[in-house]
Protein backbone atom coordinates (compact mmCIF):
# COMPACT_ATOMS: atom_id res chain seq x y z
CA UNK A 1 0.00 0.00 0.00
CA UNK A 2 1.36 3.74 -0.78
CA UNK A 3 3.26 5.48 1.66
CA UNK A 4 1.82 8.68 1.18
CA UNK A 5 -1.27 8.18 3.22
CA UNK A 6 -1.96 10.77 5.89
CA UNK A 7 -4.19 10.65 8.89
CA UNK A 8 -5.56 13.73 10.32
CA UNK A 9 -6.59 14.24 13.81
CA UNK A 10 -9.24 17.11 14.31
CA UNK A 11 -12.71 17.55 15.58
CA UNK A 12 -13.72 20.44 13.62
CA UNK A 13 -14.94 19.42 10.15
CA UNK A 14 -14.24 22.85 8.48
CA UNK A 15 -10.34 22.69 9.27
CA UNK A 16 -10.03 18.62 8.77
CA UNK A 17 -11.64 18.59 5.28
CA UNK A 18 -9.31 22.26 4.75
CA UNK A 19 -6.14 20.17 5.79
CA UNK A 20 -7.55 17.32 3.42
CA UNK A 21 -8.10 19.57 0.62
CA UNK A 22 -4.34 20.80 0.57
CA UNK A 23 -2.95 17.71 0.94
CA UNK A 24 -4.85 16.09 -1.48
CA UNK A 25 -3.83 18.71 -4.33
CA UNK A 26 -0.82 18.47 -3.21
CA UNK A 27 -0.55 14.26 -4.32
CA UNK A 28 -1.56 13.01 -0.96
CA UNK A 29 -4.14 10.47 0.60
CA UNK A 30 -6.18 12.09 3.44
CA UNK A 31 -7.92 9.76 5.96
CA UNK A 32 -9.71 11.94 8.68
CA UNK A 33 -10.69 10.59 12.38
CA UNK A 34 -12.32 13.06 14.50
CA UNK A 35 -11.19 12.04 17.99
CA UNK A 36 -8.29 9.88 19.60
CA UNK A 37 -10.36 6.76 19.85
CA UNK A 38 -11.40 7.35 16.30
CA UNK A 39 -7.57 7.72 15.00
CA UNK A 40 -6.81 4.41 17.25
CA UNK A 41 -9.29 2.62 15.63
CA UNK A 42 -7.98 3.66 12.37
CA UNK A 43 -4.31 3.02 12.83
CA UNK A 44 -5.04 -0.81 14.58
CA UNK A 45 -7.25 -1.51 10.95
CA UNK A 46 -4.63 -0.17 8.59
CA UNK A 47 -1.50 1.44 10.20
CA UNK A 48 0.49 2.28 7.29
CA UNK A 49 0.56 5.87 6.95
CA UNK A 50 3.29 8.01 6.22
CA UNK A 51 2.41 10.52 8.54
CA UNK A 52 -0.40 11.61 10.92
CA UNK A 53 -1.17 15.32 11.72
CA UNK A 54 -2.85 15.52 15.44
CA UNK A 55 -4.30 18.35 17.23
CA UNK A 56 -3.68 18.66 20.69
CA UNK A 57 -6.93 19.68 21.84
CA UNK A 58 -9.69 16.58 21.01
CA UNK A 59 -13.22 15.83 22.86
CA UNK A 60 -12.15 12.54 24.28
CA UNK A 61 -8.60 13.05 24.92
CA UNK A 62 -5.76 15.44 25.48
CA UNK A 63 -3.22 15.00 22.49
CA UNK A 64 -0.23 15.56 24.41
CA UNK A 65 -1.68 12.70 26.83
CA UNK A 66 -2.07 10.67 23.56
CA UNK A 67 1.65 10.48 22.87
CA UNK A 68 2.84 9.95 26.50
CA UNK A 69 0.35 6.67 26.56
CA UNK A 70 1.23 5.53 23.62
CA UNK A 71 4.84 6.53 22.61
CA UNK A 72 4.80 3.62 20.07
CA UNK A 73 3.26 5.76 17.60
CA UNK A 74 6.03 8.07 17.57
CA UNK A 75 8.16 5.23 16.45
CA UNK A 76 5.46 4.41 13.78
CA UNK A 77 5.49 7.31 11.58
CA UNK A 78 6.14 11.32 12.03
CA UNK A 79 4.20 12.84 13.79
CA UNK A 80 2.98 16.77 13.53
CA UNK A 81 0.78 18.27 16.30
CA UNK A 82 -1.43 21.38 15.42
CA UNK A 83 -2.01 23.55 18.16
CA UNK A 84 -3.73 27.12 18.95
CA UNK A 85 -1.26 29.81 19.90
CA UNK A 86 -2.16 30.03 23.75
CA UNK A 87 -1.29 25.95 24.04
CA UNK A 88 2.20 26.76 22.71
CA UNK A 89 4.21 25.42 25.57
CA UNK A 90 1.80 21.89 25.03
CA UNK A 91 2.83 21.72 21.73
CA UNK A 92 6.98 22.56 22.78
CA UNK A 93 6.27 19.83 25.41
CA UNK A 94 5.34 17.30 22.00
CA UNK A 95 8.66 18.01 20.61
CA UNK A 96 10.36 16.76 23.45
CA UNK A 97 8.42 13.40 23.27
CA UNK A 98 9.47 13.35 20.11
CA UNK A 99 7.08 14.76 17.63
CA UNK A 100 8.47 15.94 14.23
CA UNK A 101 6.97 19.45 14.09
CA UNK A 102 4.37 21.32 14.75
CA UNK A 103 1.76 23.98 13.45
CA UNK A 104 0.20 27.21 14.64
CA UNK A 105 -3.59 27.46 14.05
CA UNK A 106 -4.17 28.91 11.75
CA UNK A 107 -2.63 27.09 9.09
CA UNK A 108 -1.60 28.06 5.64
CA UNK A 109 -2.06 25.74 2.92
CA UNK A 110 1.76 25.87 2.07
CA UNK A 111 3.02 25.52 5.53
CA UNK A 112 0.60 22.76 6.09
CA UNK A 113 1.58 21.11 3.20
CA UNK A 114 5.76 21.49 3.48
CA UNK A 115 6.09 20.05 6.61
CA UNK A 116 3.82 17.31 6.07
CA UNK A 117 6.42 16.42 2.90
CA UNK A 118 9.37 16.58 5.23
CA UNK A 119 7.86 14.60 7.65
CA UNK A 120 7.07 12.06 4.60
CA UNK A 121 10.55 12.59 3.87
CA UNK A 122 12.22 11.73 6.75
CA UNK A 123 9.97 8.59 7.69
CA UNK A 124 11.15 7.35 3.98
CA UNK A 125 14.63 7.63 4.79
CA UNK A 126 14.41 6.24 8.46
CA UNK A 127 13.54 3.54 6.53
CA UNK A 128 15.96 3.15 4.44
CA UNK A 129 18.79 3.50 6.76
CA UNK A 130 16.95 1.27 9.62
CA UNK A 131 19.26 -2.03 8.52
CA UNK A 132 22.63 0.59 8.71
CA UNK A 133 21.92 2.07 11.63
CA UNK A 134 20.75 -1.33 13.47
CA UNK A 135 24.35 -2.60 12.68
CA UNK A 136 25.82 0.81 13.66
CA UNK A 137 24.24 0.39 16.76
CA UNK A 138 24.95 -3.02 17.56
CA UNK A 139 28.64 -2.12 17.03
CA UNK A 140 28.55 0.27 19.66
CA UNK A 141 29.40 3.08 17.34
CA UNK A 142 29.38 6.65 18.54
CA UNK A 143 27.30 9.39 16.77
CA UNK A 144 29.73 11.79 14.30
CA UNK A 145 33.42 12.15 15.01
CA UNK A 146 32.95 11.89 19.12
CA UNK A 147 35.44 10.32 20.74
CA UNK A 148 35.19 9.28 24.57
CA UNK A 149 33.27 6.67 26.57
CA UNK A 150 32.45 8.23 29.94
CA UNK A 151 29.10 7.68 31.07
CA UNK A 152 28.44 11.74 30.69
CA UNK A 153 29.45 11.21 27.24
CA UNK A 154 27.71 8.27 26.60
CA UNK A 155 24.72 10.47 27.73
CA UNK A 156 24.90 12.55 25.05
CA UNK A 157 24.76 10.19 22.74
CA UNK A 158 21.54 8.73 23.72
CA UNK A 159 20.38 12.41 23.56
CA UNK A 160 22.08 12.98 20.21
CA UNK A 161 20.14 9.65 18.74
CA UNK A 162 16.72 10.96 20.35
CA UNK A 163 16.79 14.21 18.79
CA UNK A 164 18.12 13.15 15.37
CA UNK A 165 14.75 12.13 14.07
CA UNK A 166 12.86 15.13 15.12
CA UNK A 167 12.49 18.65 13.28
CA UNK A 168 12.81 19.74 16.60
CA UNK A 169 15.38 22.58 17.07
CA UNK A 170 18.07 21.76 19.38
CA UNK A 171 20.23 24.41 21.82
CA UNK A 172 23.18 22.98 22.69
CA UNK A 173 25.00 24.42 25.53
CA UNK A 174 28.77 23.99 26.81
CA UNK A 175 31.47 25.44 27.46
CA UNK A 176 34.41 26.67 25.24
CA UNK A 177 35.92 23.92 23.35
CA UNK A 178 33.56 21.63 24.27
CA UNK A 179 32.59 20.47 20.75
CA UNK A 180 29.12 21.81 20.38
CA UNK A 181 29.61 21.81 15.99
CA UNK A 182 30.54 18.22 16.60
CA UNK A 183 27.58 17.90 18.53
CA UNK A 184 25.32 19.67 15.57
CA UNK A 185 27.24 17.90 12.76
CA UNK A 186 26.28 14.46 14.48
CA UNK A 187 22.81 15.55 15.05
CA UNK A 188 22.82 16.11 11.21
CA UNK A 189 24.71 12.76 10.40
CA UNK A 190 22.14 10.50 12.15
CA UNK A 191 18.70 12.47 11.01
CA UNK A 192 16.92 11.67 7.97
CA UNK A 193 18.59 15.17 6.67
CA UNK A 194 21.96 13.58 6.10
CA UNK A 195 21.85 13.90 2.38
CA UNK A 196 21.38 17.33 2.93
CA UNK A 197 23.86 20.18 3.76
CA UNK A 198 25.00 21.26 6.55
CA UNK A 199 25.58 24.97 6.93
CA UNK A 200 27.16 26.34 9.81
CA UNK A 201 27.21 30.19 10.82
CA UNK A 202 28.86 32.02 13.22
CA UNK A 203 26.70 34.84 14.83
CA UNK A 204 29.63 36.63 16.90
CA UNK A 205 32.61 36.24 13.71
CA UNK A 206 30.15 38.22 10.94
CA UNK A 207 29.90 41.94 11.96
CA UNK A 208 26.38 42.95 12.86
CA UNK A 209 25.24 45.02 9.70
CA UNK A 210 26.03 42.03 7.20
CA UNK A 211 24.70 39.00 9.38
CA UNK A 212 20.93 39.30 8.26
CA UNK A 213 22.60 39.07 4.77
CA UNK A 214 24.45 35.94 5.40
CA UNK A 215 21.50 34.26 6.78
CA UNK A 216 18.71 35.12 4.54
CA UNK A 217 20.88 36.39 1.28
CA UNK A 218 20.24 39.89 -0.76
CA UNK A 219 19.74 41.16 -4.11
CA UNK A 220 22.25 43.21 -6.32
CA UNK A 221 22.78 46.96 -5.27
CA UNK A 222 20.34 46.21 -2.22
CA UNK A 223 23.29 47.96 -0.23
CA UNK A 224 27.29 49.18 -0.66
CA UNK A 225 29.03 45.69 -1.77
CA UNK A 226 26.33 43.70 -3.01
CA UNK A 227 27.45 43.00 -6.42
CA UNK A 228 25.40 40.14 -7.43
CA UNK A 229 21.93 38.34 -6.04
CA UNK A 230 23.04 35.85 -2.62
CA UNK A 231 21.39 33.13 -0.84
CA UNK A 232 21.90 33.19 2.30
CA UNK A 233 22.52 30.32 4.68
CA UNK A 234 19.11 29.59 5.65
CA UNK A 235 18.69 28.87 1.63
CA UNK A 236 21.67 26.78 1.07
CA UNK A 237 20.93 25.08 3.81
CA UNK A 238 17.48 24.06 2.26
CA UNK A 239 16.25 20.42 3.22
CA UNK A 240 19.29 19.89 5.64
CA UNK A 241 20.43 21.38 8.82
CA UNK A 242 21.41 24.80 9.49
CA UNK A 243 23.68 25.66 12.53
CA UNK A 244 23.71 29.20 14.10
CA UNK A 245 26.80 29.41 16.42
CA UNK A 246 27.35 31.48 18.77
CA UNK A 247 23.56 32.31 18.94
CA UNK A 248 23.40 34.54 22.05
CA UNK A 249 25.89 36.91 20.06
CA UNK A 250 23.00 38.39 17.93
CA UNK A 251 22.11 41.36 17.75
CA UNK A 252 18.06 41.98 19.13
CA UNK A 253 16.99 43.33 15.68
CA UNK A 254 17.98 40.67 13.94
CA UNK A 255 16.70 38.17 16.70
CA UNK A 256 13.27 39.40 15.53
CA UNK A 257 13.65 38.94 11.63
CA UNK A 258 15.19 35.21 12.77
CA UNK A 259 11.84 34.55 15.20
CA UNK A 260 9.70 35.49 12.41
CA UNK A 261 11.78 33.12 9.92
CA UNK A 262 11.16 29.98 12.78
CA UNK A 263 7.41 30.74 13.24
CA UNK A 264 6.90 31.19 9.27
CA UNK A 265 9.34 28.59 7.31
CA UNK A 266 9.98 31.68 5.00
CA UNK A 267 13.19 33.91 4.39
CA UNK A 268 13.00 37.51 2.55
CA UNK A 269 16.55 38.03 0.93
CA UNK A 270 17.76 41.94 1.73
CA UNK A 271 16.35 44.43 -0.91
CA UNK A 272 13.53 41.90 -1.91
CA UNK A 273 9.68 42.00 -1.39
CA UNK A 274 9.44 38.20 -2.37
CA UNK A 275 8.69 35.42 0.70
CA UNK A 276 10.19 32.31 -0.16
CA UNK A 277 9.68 28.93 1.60
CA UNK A 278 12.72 27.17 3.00
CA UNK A 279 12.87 23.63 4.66
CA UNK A 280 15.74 23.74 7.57
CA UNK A 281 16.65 21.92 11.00
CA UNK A 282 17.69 24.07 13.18
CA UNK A 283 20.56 23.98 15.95
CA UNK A 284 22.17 26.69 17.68
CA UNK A 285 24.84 26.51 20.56
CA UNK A 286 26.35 29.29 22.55
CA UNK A 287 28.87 28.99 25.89
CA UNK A 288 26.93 31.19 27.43
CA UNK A 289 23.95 30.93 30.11
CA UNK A 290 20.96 31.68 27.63
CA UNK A 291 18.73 32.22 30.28
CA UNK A 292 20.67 34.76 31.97
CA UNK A 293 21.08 36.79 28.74
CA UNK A 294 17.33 36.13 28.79
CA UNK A 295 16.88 37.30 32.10
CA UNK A 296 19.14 40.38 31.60
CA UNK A 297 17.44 41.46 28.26
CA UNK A 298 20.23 40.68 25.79
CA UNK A 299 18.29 37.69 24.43
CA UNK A 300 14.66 37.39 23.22
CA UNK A 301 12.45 35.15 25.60
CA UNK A 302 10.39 33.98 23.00
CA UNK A 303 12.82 33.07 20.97
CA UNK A 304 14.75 31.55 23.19
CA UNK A 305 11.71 29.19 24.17
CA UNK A 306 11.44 28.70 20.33
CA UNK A 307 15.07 27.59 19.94
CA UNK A 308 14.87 25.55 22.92
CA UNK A 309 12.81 23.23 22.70
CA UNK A 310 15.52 20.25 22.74
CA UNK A 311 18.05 21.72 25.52
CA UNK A 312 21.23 19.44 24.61
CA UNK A 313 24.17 20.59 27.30
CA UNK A 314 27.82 19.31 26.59
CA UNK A 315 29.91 18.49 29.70
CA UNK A 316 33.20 20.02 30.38
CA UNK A 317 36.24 17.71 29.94
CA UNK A 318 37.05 17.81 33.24
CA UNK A 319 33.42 16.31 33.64
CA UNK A 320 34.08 13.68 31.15
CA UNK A 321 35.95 10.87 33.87
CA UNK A 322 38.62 8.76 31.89
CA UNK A 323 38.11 10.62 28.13
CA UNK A 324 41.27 12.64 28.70
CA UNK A 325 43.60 9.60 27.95
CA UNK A 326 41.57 8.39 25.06
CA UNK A 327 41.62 11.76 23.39
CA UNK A 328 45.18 12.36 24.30
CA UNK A 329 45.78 8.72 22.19
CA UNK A 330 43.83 10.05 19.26
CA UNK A 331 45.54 13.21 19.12
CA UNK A 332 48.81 12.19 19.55
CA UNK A 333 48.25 9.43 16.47
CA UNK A 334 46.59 11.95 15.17
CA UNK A 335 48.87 15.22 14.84
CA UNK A 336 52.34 12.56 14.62
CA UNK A 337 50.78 11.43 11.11
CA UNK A 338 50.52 15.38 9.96
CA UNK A 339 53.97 15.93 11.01
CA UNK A 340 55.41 12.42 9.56
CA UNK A 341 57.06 11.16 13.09
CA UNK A 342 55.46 8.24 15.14
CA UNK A 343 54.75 8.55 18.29
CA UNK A 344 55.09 5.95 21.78
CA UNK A 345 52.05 5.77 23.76
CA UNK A 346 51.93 8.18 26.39
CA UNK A 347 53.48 6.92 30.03
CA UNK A 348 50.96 6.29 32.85
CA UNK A 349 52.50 8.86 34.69
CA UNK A 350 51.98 11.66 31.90
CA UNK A 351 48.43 10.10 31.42
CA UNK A 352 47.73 10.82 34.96
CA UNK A 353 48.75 14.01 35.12
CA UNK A 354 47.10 15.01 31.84
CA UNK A 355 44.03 13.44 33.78
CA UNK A 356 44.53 15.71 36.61
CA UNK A 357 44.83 18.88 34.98
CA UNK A 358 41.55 21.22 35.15
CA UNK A 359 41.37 21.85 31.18
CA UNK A 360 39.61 25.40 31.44
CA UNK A 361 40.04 25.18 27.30
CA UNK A 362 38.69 21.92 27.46
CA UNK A 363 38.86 19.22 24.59
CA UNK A 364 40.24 22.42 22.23
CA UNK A 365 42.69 22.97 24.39
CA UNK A 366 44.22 19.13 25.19
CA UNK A 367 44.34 19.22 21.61
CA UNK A 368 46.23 22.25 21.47
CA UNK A 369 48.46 21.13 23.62
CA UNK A 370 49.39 17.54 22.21
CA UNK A 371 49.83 19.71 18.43
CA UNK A 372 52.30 21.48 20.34
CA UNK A 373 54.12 18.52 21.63
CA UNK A 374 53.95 16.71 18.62
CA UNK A 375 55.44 19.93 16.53
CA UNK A 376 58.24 20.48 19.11
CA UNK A 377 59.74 17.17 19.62
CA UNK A 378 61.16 14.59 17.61
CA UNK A 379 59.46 11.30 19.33
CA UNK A 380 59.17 8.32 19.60
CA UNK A 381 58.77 9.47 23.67
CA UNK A 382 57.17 12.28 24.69
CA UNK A 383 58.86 13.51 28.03
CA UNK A 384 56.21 14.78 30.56
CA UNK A 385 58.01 18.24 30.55
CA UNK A 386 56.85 17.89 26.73
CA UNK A 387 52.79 18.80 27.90
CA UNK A 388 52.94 22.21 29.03
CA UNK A 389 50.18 22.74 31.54
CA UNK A 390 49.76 26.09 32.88
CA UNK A 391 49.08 26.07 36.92
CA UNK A 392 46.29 28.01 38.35
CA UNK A 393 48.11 31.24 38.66
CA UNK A 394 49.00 31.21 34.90
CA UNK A 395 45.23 31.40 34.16
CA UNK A 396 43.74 33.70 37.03
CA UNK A 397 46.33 36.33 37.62
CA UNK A 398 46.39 39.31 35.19
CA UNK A 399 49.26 39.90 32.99
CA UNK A 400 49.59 43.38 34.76
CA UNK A 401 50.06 41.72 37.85
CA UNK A 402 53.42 40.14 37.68
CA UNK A 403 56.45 41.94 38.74
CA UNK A 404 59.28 43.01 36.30
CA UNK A 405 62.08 40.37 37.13
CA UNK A 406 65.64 42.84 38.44
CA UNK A 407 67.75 43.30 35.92
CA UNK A 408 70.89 42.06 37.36
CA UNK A 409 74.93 42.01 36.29
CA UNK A 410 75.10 38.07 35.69
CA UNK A 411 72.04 36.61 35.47
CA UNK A 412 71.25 34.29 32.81
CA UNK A 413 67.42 34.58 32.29
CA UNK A 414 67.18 38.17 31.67
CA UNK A 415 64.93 38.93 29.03
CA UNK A 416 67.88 38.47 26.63
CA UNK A 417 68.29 35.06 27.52
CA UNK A 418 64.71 34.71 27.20
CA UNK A 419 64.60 35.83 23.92
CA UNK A 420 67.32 33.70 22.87
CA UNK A 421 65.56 30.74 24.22
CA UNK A 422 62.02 31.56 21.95
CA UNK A 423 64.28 31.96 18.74
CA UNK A 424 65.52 28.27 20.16
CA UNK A 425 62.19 26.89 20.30
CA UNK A 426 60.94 28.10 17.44
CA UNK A 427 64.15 27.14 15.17
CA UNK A 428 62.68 25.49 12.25
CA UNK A 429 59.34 26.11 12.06
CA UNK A 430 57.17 28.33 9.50
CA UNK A 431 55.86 31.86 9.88
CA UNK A 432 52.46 30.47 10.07
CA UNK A 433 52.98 27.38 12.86
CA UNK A 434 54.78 29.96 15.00
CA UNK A 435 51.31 32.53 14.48
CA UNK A 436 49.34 29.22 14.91
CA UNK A 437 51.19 28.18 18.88
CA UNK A 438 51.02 31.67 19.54
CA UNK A 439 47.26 31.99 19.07
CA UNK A 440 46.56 28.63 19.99
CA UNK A 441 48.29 29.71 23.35
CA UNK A 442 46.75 32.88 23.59
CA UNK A 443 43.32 30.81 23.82
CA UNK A 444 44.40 28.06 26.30
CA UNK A 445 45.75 31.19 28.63
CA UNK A 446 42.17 32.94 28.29
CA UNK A 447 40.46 29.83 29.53
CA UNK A 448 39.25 29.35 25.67
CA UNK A 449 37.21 32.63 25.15
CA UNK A 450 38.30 34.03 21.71
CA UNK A 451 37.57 37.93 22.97
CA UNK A 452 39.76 37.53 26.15
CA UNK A 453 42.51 36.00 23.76
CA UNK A 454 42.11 38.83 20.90
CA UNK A 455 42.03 41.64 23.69
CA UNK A 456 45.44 39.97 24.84
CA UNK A 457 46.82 39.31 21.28
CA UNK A 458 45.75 42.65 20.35
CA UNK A 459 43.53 41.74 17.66
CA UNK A 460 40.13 41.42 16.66
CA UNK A 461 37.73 38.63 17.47
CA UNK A 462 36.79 38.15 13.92
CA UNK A 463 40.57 37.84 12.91
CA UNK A 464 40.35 34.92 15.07
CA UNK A 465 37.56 33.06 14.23
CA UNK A 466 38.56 33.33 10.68
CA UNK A 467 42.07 31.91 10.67
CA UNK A 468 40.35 28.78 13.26
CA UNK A 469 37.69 28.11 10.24
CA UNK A 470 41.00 28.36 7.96
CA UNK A 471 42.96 25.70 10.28
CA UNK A 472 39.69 23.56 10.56
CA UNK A 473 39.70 23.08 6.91
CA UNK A 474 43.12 22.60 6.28
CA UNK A 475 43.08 19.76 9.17
């Protein structure tokens, strides 16, 4: 039997034979049950639908309720809920259990009938990727390029495999360095999106004044620079997953435009008058507490609740118990191959005290400090003295703070001698690896915050974030 059978949940004639009507033009087979016993009934005689749209609000049973009771159904087909406007928080709450999307009475015929064909769309390729990911699971595989087996990791992987399946936007929180891209890009990997792109932007690298154009595009001469008609993100990004980092750096006028683009499904490039429909997952991530920037006024409530509807938060690594040796291993294989040396395995007594260490930078900064190790010595062993771990009064005392050492007849560590000791360490290497440790330790020393380590570098943030994406790629 077809796969493109839908079953419709609503009471009210008027909007059930509306919602048939679009779907029906649209190539679809409507089947229409008036109350939860009715759609019960319906699914127990003939289950195989490709999707079922459900209002919350029925005369024999609570739609929300429905799902709890009978969370098989979720695993049956998608499943959208339709809900008034006041019984928004209900319909956030159906998300979480695992719903696919959901609708705002009213409902546009377009809307209605997009969603409904992603829905279709991702139950076909759950499908098709049930025997793969079976295997994948029975292998013990973890989601994306994760690597650790702590039980807070582990965690996050059931998470990660929950959400995957769902339209439901994710907010993943963490600290610095924590790997909250990973996190999106595995979200991505394992939903029935994974044939689709995967666009990730950064909302505190783009200056203020050009974001809006980055995410939903502009026409020729719509301002100074635009030479040519641009997508944006939220456009290339089209039937796959878009990921806004950083999302708590936005600006509040541009939080609006990107509320309106969540509630509606539709981006309006810069300069244009014309509303075009896009199909996007969304994740965003910041390191931030969103609901203190809520709570101070530097982040929109409501869309804050909108983005966060699947709260996802990352644990530090010094969270993560026994992960530090396993990533240590991986990096140190890892970086050794870039450079062409091989590596030993790492002693138990460096292991233990890379396992002791705090890692303020977290995983980004254990692997900036293996790179380093691997860059400036020759192997096979790596000498303890070879991790350089800053103690606690290299991270929370201010530069200003230290005292000028004497300058004394005789002494050898002067700041000649110290100078003639970087040229020493730095013998060898490239303009660009010595720009690389330098900014690499800039970020370790500010705890992993890129605007503590561009105020100390004397740079921008942007400059940054740029030459990071430009490392990323070349890695």
């Amino acid at each position: 039997m077809s796969r493109t059978r839908i079953l419709i949940v609503e009471d009210v004639p008027s909007l059930s034979m509306a919602y048939a009507a679009h779907l029906e033009k649209a190539g679809f087979e409507a089947v229409i049950a008036d109350t939860g016993a009715a759609a019960l009934e319906t699914i127990a005689k003939d289950g195989d639908f490709a999707a079922m749209l459900l209002d919350l609000q029925l005369p024999d049973t609570d739609g929300l309720q429905l799902l709890r009771d009978r969370p098989e159904l979720l695993r049956k087909f998608p499943i959208v809920v339709a809900t008034a406007d006041a019984s928004l928080s209900r319909a956030v709450d159906a998300m979480r259990l695992g719903s696919f999307d959901f609708l705002v009475k009213p409902v546009s015929g377009p809307r209605l009938v997009s969603v409904i064909t992603s829905a279709v769309e991702l139950g076909q390729a759950d499908d098709e990727a049930e025997g793969a990911a079976g295997e994948d699971a029975a292998n013990g595989d973890r989601p994306g390029n994760f690597i650790g087996n702590s039980p807070e990791m582990r965690e996050v992987y059931r998470q990660i495999e929950c959400v995957a399946r769902s339209k439901a936007t994710v907010f993943v929180t963490g600290e610095s360095g924590t790997g909250k891209e990973l996190c999106a890009e595995a979200i991505h990997a394992e939903s029935g999106r994974r044939k689709g792109p995967f666009v990730a932007i950064n909302c505190g690298a783009i200056p203020e004044n050009l974001l809006e154009s980055e995410l939903f595009g502009h026409l020729k001469g719509s301002f100074t620079g635009a030479v040519g008609d641009r997508i944006g993100a939220a456009q290339a990004a089209h039937k796959g997953t878009l990921f806004l980092d950083e999302i708590c750096e936005m600006a509040l006028p541009l939080q609006v435009k990107l509320l309106r683009f969540l509630q509606t499904g539709t981006v309006q490039r810069v300069g244009s008058n014309r509303v075009e429909d896009v199909d996007v997952r969304i994740v965003c991530a910041t390191n931030r507490d969103p609901r203190r920037e809520v709570a101070q006024g530097r982040f929109r409530e409501d869309l804050y609740y909108r983005l966060a509807v699947v709260p996802l938060h990352l644990p530090a690594l010094r969270e993560r118990h026994g992960d530090v040796a396993e990533l240590a291993a991986y990096f140190l294989d890892r970086f050794g191959r870039e450079e062409g040396k091989s590596f030993a395995p790492l002693a138990a007594d460096t292991l233990a005290r890379l396992s002791r260490y705090s890692w303020p930078g977290n995983v980004r900064e254990l692997q900036n400090v293996v790179r380093r190790a691997t860059v400036m010595h020759a192997g096979p062993d790596l000498p303890g003295t070879a991790f350089h771990l800053p103690g606690p009064e290299d991270i929370a005392a201010p530069t200003s703070s230290l005292p000028e050492p004497a300058e004394q007849p005789g002494v050898a560590d002067g700041p000649a001698s110290r100078t003639a000791d970087i040229v020493t360490a730095i013998h060898g290497l490239t303009l660009e690896q010595v720009e690389r440790i330098a900014i690499e330790g800039a970020i370790d020393s500010a705890g992993g915050s890129l605007p503590a380590a561009a105020r100390a570098l004397g740079v921008s943030p942007s400059t940054l974030y740029r030459k990071r994406e430009r490392w990323a790629v070349a890695d």
